[in-house]
Protein backbone atom coordinates (compact mmCIF):
# COMPACT_ATOMS: atom_id res chain seq x y z
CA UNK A 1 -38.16 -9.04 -77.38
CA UNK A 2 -39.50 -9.88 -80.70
CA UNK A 3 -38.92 -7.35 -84.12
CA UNK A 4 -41.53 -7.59 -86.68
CA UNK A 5 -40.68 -5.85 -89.64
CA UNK A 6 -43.29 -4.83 -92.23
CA UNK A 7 -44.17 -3.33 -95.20
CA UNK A 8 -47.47 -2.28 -96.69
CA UNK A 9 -48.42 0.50 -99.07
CA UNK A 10 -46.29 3.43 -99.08
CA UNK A 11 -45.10 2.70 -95.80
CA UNK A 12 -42.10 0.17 -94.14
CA UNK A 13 -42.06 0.06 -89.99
CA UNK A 14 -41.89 -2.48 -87.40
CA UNK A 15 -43.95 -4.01 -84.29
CA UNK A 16 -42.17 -4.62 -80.95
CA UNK A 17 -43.37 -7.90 -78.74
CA UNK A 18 -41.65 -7.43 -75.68
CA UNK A 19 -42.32 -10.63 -73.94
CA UNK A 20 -43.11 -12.65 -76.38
CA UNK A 21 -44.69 -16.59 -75.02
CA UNK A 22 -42.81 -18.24 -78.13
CA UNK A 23 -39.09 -18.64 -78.88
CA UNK A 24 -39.05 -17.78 -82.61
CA UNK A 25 -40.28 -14.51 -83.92
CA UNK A 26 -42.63 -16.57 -86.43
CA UNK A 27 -44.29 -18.04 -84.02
CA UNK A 28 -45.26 -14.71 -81.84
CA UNK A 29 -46.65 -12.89 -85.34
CA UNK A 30 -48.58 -16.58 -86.21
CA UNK A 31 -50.54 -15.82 -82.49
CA UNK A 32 -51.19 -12.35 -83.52
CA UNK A 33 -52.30 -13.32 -87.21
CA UNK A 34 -54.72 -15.88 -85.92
CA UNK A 35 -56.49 -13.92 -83.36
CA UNK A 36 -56.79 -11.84 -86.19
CA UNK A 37 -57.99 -13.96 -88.98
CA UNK A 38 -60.69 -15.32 -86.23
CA UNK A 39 -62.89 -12.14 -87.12
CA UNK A 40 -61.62 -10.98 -90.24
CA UNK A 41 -62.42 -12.43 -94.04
CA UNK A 42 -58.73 -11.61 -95.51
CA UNK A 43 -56.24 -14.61 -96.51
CA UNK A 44 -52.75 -15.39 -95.67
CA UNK A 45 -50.15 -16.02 -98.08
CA UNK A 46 -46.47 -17.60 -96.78
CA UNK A 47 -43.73 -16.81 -98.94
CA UNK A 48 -40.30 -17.25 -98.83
CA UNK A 49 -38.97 -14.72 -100.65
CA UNK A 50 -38.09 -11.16 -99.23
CA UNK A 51 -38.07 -9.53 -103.36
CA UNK A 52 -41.61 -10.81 -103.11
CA UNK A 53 -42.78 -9.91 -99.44
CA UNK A 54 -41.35 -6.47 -101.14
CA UNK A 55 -43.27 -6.55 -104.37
CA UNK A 56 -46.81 -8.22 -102.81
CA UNK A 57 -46.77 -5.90 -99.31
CA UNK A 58 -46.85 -2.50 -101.33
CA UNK A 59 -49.83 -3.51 -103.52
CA UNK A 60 -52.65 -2.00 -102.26
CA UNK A 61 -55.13 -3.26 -99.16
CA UNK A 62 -51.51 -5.85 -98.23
CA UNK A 63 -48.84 -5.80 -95.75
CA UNK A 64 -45.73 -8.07 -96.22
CA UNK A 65 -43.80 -9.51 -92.54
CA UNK A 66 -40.28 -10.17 -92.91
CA UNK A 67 -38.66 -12.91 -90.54
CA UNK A 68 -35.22 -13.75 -89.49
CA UNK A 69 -34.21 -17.14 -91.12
CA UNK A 70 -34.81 -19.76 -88.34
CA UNK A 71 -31.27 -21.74 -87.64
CA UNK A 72 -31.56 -25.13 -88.11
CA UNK A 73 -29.96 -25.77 -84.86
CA UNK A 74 -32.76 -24.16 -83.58
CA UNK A 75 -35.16 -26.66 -84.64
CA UNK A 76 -35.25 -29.21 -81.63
CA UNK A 77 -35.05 -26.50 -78.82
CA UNK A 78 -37.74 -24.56 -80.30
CA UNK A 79 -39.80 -27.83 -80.68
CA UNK A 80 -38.93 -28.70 -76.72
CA UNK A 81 -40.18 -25.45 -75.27
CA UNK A 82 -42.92 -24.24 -77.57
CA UNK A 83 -44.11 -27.70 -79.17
CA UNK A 84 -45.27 -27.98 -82.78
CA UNK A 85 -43.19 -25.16 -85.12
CA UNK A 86 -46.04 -22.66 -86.74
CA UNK A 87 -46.87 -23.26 -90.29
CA UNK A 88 -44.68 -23.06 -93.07
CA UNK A 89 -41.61 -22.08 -90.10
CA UNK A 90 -38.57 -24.53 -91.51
CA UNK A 91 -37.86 -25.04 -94.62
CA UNK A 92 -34.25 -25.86 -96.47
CA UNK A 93 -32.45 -23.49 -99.21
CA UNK A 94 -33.86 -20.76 -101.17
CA UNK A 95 -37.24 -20.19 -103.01
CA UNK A 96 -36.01 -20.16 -106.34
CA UNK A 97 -33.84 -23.11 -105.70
CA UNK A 98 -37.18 -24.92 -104.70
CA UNK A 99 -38.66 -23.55 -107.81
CA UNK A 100 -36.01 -24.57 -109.97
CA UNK A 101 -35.98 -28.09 -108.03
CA UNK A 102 -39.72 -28.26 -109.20
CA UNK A 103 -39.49 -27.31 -112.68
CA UNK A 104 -36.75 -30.28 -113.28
CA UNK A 105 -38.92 -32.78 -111.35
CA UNK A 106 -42.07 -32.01 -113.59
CA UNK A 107 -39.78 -32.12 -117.00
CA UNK A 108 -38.22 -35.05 -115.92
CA UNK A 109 -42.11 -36.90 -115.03
């Protein structure tokens, strides 16, 4: 079974996937979010910060997902059994370390 936890205007809950066809709990929500966005006009935003999947999901007409942290020694089983990771699934340290990482990189160009 697969937890989705979310947060949108006013309100905080979570979806249930019991069942779910991929391993990691991104993957199951990146199904459901594309079946959606086939016959809807809204955008998709992936963000790696849970203080901004706060801030952003409680503005309103926007709902925020929060997903576990994938393992890295997840990566090649994952890859075996359900193929290509979804979009934006791995990715190493911490947003504002990234951030940071980029700011020093531009001063230093």
């Amino acid at each position: 079974m697969h937890i989705l936890p979310f947060i949108t205007m006013g309100h905080q809950g979570y979806f249930e996937v019991e069942n779910p066809r991929q391993q990691l709990e991104v993957g199951t929500l990146q199904q459901a979010l594309d079946a959606f966005m086939s016959e809807s006009t809204c955008k998709i935003d992936f963000i790696h910060d849970e203080n901004v999947i706060t801030e952003l999901g409680m503005e309103k007409d926007n709902i925020g997902f929060y997903l576990p942290v994938m393992d890295k020694h997840d990566l090649f089983p994952t890859v075996i059994l359900d193929g290509a990771l979804p979009r934006k699934t791995f990715s190493m340290g911490h947003s504002n370390e990234k951030r940071f990482y980029m700011e020093c990189r531009k001063i230093k160009l």
